[in-house]
C-alpha atoms as a PDB file:
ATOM      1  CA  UNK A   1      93.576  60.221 156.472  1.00  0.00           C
ATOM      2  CA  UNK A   2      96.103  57.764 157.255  1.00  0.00           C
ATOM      3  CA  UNK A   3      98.969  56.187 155.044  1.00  0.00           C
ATOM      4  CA  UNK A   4      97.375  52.823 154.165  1.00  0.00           C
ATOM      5  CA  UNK A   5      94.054  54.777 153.794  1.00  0.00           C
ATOM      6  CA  UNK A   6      95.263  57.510 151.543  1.00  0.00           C
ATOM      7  CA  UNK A   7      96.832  55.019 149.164  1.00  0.00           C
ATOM      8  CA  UNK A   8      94.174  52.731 148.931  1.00  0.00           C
ATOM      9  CA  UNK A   9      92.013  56.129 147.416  1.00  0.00           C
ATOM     10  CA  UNK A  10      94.902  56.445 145.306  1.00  0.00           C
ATOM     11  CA  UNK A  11      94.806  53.047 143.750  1.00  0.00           C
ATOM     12  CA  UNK A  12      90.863  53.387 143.518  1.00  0.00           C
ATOM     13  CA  UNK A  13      91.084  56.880 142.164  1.00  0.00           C
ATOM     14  CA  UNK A  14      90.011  57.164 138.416  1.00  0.00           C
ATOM     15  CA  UNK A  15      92.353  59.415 137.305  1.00  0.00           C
ATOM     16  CA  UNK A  16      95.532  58.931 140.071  1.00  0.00           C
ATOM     17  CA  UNK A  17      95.029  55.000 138.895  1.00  0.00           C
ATOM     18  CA  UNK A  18      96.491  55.524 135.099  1.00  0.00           C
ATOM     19  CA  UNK A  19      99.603  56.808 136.575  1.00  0.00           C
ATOM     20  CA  UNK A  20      99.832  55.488 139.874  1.00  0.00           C
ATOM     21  CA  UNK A  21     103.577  55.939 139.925  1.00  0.00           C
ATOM     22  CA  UNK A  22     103.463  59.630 139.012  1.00  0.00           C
ATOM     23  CA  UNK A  23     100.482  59.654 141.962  1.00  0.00           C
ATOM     24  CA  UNK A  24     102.780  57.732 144.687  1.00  0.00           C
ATOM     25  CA  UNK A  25     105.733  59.602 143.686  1.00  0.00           C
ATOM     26  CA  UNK A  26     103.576  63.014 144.213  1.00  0.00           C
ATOM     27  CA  UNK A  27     102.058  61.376 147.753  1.00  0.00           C
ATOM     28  CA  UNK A  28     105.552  61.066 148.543  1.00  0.00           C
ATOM     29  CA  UNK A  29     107.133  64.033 147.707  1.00  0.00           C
ATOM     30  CA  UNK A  30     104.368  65.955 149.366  1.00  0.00           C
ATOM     31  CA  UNK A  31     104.125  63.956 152.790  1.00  0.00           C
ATOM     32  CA  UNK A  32     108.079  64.684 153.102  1.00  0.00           C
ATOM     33  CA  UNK A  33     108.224  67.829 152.007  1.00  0.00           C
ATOM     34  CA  UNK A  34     105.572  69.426 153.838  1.00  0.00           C
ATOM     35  CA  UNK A  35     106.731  68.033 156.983  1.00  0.00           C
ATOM     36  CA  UNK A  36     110.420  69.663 156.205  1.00  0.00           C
ATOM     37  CA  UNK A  37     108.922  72.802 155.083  1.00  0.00           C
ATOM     38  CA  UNK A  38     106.502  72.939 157.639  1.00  0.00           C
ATOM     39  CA  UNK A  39     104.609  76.256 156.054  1.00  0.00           C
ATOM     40  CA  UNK A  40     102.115  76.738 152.946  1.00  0.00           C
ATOM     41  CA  UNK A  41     103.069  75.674 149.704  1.00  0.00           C
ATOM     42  CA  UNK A  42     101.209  76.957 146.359  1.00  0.00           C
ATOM     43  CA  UNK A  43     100.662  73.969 144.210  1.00  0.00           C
ATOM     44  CA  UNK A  44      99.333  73.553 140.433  1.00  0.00           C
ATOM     45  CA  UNK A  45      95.606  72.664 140.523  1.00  0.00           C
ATOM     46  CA  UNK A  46      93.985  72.731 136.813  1.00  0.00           C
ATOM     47  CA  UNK A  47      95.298  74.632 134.107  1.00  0.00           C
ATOM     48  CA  UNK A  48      96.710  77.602 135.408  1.00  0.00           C
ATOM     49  CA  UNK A  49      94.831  77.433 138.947  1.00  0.00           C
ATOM     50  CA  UNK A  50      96.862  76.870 141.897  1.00  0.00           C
ATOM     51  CA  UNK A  51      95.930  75.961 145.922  1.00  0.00           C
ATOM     52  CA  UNK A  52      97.896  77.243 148.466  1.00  0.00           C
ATOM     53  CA  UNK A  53      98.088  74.015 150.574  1.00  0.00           C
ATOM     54  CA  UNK A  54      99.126  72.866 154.559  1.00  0.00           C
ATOM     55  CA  UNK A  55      99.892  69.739 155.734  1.00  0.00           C
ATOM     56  CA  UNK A  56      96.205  68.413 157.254  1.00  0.00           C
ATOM     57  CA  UNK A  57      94.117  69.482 154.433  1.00  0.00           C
ATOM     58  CA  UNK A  58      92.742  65.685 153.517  1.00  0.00           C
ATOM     59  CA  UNK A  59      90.301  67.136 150.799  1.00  0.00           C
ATOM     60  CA  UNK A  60      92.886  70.107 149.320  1.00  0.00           C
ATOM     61  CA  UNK A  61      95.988  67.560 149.138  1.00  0.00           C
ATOM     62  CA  UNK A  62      94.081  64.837 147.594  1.00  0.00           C
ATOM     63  CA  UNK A  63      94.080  67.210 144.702  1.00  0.00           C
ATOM     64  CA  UNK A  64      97.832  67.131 144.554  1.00  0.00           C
ATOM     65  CA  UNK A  65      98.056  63.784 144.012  1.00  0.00           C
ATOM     66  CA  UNK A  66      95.039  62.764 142.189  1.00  0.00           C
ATOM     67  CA  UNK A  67      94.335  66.167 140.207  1.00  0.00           C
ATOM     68  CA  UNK A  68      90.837  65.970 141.545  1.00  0.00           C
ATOM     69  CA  UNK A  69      90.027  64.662 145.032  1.00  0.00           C
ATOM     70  CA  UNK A  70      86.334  64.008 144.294  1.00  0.00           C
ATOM     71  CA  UNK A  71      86.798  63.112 141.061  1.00  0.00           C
ATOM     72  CA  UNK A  72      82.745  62.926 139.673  1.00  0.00           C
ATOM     73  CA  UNK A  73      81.667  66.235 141.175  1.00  0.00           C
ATOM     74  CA  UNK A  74      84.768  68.555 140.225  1.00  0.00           C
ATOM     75  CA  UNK A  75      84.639  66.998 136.959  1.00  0.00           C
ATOM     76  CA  UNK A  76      80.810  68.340 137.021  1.00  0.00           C
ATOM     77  CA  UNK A  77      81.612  71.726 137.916  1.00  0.00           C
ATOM     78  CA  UNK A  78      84.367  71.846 134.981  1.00  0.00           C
ATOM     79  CA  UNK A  79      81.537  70.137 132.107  1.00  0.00           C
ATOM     80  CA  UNK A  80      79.019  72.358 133.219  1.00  0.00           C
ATOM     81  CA  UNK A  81      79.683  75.838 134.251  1.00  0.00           C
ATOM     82  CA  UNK A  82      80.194  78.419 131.448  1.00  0.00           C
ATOM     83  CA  UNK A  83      81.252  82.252 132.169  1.00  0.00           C
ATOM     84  CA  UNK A  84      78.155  83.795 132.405  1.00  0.00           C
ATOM     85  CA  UNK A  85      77.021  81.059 135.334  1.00  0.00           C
ATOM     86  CA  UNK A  86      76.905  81.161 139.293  1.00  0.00           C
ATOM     87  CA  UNK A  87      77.784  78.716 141.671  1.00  0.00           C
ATOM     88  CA  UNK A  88      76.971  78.190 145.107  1.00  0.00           C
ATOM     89  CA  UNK A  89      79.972  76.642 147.462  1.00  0.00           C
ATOM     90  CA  UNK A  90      78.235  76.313 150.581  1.00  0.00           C
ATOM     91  CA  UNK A  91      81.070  74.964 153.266  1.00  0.00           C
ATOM     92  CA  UNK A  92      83.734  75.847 150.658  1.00  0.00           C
ATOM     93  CA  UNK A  93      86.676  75.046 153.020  1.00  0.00           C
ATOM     94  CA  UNK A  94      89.658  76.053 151.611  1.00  0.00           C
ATOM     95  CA  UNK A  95      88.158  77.072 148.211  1.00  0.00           C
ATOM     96  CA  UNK A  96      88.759  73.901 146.133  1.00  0.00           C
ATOM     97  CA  UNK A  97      85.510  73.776 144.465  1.00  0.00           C
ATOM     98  CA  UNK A  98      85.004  77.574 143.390  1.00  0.00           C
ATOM     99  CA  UNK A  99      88.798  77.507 142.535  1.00  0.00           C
ATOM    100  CA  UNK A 100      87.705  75.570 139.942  1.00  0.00           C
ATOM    101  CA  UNK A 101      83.811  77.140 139.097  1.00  0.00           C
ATOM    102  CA  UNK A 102      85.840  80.749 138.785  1.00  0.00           C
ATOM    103  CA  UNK A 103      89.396  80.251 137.850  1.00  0.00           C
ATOM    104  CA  UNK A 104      88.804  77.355 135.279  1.00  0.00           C
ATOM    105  CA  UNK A 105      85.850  77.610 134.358  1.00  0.00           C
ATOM    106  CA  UNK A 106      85.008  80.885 134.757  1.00  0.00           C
ATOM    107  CA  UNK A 107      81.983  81.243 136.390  1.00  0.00           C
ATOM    108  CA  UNK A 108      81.255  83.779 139.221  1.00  0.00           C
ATOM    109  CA  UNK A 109      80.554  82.165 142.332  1.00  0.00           C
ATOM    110  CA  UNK A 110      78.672  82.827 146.207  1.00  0.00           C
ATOM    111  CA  UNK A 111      81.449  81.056 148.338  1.00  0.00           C
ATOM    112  CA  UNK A 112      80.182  80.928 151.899  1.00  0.00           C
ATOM    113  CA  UNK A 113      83.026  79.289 154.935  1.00  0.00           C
ATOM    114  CA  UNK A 114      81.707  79.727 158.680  1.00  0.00           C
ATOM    115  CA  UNK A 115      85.444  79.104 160.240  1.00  0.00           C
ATOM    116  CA  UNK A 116      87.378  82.130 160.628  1.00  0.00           C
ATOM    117  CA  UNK A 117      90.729  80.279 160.472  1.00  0.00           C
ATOM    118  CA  UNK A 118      89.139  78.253 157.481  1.00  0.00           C
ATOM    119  CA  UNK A 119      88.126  81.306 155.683  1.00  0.00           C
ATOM    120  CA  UNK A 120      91.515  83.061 155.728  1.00  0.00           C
ATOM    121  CA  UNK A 121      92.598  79.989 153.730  1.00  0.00           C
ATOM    122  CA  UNK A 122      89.758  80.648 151.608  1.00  0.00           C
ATOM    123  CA  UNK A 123      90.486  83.951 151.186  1.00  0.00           C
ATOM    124  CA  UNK A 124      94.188  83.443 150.574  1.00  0.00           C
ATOM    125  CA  UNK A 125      93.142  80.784 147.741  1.00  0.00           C
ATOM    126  CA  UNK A 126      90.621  83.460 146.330  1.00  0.00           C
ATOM    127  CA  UNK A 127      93.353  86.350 146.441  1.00  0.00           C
ATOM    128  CA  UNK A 128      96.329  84.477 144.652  1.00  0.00           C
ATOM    129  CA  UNK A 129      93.984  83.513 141.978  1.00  0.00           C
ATOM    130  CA  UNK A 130      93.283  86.973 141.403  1.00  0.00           C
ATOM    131  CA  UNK A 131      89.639  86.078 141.523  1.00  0.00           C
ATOM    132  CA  UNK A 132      87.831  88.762 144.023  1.00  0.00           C
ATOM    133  CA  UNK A 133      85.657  90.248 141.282  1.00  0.00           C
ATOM    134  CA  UNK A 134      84.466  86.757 140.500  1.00  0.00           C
ATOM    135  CA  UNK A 135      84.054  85.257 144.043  1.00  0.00           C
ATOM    136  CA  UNK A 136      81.854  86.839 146.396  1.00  0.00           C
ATOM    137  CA  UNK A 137      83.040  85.836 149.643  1.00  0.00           C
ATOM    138  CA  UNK A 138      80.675  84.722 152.839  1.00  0.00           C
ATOM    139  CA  UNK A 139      81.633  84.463 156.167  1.00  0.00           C
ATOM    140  CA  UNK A 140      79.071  82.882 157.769  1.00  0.00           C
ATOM    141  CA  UNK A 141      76.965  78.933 158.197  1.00  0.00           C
ATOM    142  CA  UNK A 142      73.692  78.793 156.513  1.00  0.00           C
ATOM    143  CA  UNK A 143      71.117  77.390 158.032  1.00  0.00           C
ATOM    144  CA  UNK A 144      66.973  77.724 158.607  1.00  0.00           C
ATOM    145  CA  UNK A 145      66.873  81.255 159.551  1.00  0.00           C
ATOM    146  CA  UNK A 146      69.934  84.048 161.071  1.00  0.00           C
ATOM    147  CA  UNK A 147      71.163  84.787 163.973  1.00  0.00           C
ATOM    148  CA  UNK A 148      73.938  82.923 165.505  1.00  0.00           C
ATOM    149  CA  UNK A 149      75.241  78.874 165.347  1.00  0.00           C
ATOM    150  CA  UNK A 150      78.075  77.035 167.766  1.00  0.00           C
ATOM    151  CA  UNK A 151      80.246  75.684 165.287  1.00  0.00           C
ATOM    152  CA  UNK A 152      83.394  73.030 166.002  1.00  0.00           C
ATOM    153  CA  UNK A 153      86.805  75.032 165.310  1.00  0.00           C
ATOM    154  CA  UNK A 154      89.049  71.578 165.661  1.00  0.00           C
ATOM    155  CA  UNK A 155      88.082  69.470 163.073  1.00  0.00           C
ATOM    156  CA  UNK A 156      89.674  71.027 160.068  1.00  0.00           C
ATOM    157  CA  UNK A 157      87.444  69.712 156.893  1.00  0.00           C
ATOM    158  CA  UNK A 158      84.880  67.609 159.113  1.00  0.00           C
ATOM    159  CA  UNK A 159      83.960  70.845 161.143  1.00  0.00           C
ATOM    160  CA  UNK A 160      80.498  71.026 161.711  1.00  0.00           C
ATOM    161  CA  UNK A 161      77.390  72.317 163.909  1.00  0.00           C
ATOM    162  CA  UNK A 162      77.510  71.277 167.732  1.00  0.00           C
ATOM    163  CA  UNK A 163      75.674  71.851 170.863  1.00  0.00           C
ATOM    164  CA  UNK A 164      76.738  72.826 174.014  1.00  0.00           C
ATOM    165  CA  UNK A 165      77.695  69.206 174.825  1.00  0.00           C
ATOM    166  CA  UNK A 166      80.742  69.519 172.440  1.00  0.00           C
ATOM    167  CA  UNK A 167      83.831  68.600 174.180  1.00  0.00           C
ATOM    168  CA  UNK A 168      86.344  70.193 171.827  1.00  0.00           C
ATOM    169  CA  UNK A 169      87.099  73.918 170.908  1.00  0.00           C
ATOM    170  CA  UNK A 170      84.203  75.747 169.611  1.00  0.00           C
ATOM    171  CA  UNK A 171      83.196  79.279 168.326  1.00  0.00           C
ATOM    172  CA  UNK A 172      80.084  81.220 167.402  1.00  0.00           C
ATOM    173  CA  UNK A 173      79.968  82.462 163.629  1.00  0.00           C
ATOM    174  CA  UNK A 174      77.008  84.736 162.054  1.00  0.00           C
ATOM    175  CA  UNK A 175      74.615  82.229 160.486  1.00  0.00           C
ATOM    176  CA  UNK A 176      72.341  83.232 157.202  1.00  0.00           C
ATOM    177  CA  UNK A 177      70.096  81.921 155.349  1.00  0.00           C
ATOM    178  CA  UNK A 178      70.448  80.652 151.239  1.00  0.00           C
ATOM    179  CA  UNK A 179      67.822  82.749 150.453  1.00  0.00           C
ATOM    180  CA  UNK A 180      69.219  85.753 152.237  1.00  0.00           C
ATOM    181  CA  UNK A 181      72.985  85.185 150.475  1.00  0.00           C
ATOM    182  CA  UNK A 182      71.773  84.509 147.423  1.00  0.00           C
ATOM    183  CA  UNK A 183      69.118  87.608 147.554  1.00  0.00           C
ATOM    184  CA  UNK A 184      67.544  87.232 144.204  1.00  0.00           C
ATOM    185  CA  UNK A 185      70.946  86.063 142.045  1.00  0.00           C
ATOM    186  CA  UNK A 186      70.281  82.504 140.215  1.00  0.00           C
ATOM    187  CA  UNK A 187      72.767  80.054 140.245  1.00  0.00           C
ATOM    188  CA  UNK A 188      73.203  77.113 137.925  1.00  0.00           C
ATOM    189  CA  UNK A 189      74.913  74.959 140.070  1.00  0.00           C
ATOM    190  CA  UNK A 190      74.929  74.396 144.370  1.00  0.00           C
ATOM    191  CA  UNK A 191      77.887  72.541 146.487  1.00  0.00           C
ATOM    192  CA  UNK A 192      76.733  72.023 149.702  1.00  0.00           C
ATOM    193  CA  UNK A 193      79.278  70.229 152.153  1.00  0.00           C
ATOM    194  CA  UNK A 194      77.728  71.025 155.288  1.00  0.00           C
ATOM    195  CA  UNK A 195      78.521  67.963 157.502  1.00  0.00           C
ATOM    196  CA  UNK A 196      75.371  66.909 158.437  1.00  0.00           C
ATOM    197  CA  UNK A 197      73.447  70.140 158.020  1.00  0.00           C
ATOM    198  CA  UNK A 198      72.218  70.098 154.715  1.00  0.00           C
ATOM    199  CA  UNK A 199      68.319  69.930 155.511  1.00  0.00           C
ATOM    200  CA  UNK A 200      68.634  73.072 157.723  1.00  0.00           C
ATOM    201  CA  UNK A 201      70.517  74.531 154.909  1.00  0.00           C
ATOM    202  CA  UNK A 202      67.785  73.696 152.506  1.00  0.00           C
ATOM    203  CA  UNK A 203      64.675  75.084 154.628  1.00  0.00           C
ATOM    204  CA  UNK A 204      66.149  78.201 154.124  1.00  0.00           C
ATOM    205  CA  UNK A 205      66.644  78.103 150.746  1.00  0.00           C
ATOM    206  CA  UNK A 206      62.808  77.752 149.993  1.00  0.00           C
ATOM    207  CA  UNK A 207      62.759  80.377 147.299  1.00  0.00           C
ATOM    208  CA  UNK A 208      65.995  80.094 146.007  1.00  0.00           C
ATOM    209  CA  UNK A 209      65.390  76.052 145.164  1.00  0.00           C
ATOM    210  CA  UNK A 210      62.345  76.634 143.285  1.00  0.00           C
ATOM    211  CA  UNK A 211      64.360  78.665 140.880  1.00  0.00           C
ATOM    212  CA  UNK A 212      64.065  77.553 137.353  1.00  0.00           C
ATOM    213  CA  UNK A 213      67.906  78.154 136.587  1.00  0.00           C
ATOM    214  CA  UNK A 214      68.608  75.573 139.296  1.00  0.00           C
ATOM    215  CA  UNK A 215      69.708  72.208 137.504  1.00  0.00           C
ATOM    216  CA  UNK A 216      72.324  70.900 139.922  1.00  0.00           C
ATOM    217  CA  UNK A 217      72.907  70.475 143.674  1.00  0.00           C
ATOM    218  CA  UNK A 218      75.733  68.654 145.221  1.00  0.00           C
ATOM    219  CA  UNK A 219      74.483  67.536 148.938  1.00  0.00           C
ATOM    220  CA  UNK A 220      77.007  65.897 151.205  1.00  0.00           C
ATOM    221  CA  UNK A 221      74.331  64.045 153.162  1.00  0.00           C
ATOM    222  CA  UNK A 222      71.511  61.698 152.508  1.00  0.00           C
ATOM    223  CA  UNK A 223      68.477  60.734 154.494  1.00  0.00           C
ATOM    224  CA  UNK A 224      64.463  60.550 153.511  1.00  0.00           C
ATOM    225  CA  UNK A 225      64.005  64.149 154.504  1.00  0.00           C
ATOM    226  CA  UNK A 226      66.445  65.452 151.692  1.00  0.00           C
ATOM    227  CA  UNK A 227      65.314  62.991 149.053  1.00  0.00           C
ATOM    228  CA  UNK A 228      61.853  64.113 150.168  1.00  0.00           C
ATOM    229  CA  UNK A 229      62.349  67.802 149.451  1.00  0.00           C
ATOM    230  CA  UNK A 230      64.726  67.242 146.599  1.00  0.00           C
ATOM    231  CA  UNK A 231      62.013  65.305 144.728  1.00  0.00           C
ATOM    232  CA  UNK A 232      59.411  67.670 145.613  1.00  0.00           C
ATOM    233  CA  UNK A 233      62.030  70.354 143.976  1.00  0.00           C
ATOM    234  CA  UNK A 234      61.940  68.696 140.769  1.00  0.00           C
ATOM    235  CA  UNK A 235      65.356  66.737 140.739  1.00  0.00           C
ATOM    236  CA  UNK A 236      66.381  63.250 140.423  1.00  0.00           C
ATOM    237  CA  UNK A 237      69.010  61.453 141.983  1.00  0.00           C
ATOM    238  CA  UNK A 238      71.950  60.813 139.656  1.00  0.00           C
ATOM    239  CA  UNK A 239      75.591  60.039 138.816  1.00  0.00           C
ATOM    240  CA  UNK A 240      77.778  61.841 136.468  1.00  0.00           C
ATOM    241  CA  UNK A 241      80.386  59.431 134.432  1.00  0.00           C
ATOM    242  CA  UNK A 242      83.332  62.331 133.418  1.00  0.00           C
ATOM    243  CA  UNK A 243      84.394  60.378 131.148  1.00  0.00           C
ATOM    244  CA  UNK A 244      81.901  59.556 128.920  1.00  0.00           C
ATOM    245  CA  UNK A 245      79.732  63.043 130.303  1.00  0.00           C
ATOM    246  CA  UNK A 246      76.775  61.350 130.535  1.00  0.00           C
ATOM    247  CA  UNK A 247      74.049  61.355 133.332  1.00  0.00           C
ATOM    248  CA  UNK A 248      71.939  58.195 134.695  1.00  0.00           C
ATOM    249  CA  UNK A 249      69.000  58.375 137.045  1.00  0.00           C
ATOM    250  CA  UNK A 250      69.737  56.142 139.861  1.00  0.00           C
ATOM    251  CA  UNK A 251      68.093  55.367 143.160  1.00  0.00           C
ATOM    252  CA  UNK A 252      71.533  55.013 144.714  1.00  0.00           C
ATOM    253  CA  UNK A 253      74.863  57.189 144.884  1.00  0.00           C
ATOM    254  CA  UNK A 254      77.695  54.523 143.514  1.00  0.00           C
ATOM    255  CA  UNK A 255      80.110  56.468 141.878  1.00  0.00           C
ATOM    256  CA  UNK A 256      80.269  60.139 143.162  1.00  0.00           C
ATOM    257  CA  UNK A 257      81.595  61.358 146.465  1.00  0.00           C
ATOM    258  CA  UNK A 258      78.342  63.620 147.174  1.00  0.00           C
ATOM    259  CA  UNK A 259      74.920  62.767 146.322  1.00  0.00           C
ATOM    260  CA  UNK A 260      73.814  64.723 142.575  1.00  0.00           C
ATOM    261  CA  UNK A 261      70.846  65.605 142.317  1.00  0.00           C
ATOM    262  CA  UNK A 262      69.847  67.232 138.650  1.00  0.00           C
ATOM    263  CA  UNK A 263      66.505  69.031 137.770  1.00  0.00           C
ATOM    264  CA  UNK A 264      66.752  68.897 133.910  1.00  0.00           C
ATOM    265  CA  UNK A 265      68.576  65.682 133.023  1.00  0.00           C
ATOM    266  CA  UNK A 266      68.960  66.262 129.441  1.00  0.00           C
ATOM    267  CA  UNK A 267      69.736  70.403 129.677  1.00  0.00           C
ATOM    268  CA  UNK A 268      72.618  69.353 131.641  1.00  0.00           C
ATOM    269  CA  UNK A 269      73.933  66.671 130.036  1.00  0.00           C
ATOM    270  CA  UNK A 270      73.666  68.565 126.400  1.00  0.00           C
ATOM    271  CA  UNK A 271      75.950  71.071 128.513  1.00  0.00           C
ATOM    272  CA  UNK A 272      78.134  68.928 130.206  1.00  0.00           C
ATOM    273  CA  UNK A 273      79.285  67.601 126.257  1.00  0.00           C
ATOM    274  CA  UNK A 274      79.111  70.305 124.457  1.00  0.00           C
ATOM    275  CA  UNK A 275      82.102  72.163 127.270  1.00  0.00           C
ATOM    276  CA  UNK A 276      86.083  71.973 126.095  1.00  0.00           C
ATOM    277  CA  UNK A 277      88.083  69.160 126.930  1.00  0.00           C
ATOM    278  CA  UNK A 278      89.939  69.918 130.320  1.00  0.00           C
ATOM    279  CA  UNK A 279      94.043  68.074 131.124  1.00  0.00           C
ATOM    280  CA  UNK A 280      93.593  66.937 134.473  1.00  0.00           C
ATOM    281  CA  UNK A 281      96.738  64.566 136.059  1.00  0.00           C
ATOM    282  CA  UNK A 282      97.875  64.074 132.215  1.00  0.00           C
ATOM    283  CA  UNK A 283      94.129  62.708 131.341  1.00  0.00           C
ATOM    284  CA  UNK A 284      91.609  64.848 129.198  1.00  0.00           C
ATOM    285  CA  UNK A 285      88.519  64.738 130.368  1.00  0.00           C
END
C-alpha cells in the first residue's frame, strides 16, 4: 500500500480516526523503524496477543496502527466466539484472524495457509502465542476436490490460484477440500480470504455448510454464484456495526471489508452483545 494510500485508510479507519495522532505517530514509527531494523519485530495486537510482523505485510501492519485492520470482521470474531467455539481461517496469512479467534477470544480454530513461506509466519505467530493446542494448523489451498493447485509465491497477501500462463514465481501446494479438513468438527464461524477462489472453496464444503452450528461466513469475494449458494445455505447478506453490535440485512456490503453472510440473525446478534467489552487502540468495543 502506498504512503498517501495507507493514510487515507487511516483517516477513514473507525477506530485509528479517534486518535489519529497516536495512529500517524505509530505509521511513523513503524515505516522507519522497520526499514532500520530490517528483521521481525513482535508487536502488541489485543490484550495480551502479539504479531510477529515484517515490513510488506499490508494486512498484519495495518493492525499496528489501527488496532484492527478490518475493523467490522475482527470486531465479529471478538463479539462472537466463546471458548468452547471453532473457527475456520481459510487463507489465514500470517495468522491475524485466528490470533484473535484463539488467543483473545479463546476459541479453537482450523487455520489452513497454502504458502510455505506464508505458513512459517503463520506458524511463528501460532508458536509465540503459545497456542498449538488451540490451533490446528493446515498446510494446504482448499478447493473443489484434492490433489494438487499452482499457486502464486510473489504476491505476499494477494497470493492466489494461477494457471500455467502466470508470469511470476509459482509453486505447487497439496490442495483439500473443507469438508475433508474439517472431517466432521462444527465450526461457528468461517474466514475465507481466498483471492478469488471462494466458490471452489465452497463446492467442497457441501456438507460442512449445511451444518446447523454454522451462523457466520466471512467471503472475500462476491459474484451471483456465491450469493446463489449462500442463500440456498440459509444466510443473509449483512453488516456488523461493532459498535453498537448489532446486525442489518442488507443487499449490499457498505461497511465491512469482506462480505458477512449470517444464518441466524438474531442467535448471533444475542451473542455478539451479550460477549465482554474488548480495549482495542484505547477504544472499548
Amino acid at each position: 500500500m502506498n504512503p498517501l494510500r495507507t493514510l487515507q485508510f487511516i483517516w477513514q479507519h473507525p477506530l485509528a480516526r479517534r486518535n489519529k495522532s497516536r495512529a500517524l505517530s505509530l505509521w511513523i514509527r513503524w515505516q522507519i523503524g522497520s526499514r532500520v531494523l530490517r528483521q521481525p519485530v513482535v508487536m502488541p495486537f489485543v490484550e495480551d496477543a502479539v504479531l510477529v510482523v515484517e515490513s510488506g505485510m499490508t494486512g498484519a501492519t495495518g493492525n499496528i496502527y489501527c488496532g484492527l485492520h478490518e475493523f467490522a470482521d475482527m470486531s465479529l470474531v471478538l463479539h462472537l466466539l466463546r471458548p468452547e467455539d471453532l473457527f475456520l481461517d481459510a487463507g489465514a496469512n500470517v495468522g491475524s484472524y485466528s490470533i484473535l479467534a484463539a488467543k483473545v477470544a479463546g476459541a479453537k480454530c482450523v487455520t489452513v495457509e497454502p504458502v510455505p513461506s506464508t505458513f512459517a509466519r503463520l506458524y511463528r505467530n501460532v508458536t509465540i502465542n503459545q497456542l498449538h493446542q488451540q490451533v490446528e494448523l493446515w498446510g494446504c489451498a482448499l478447493g473443489s476436490s484434492s490433489g494438487v493447485l499452482q499457486f502464486s509465491a510473489d504476491r505476499d497477501t494477494t497470493n492466489c490460484a494461477v494457471d500455467k500462463s502466470y508470469q511470476g514465481k509459482s509453486i505447487s501446494v497439496p490442495l483439500r477440500t473443507v469438508d475433508e479438513v474439517l472431517a466432521r468438527k462444527a465450526p461457528v464461524m468461517w474466514k475465507v480470504d481466498v483471492e478469488g477462489f471462494e466458490q471452489e472453496v465452497l463446492r467442497g464444503a457441501k456438507h460442512a455448510l449445511q451444518n446447523e452450528q454454522l451462523n457466520v461466513v466471512l467471503l472475500e469475494s462476491d459474484g451471483p454464484e456465491l450469493s446463489t449458494t449462500m442463500t440456498a445455505s440459509g444466510f443473509s447478506r449483512c453488516n456488523y456495526d461493532p459498535f453498537l453490535r448489532q446486525l442489518q440485512q442488507t443487499g449490499t456490503n457498505n461497511r465491512n471489508q469482506n462480505h458477512l453472510w449470517v444464518r441466524d440473525m438474531s442467535a448471533v446478534e444475542a451473542r455478539c452483545q451479550s460477549a465482554p467489552k474488548r480495549a482495542v487502540f484505547g477504544v472499548e468495543i
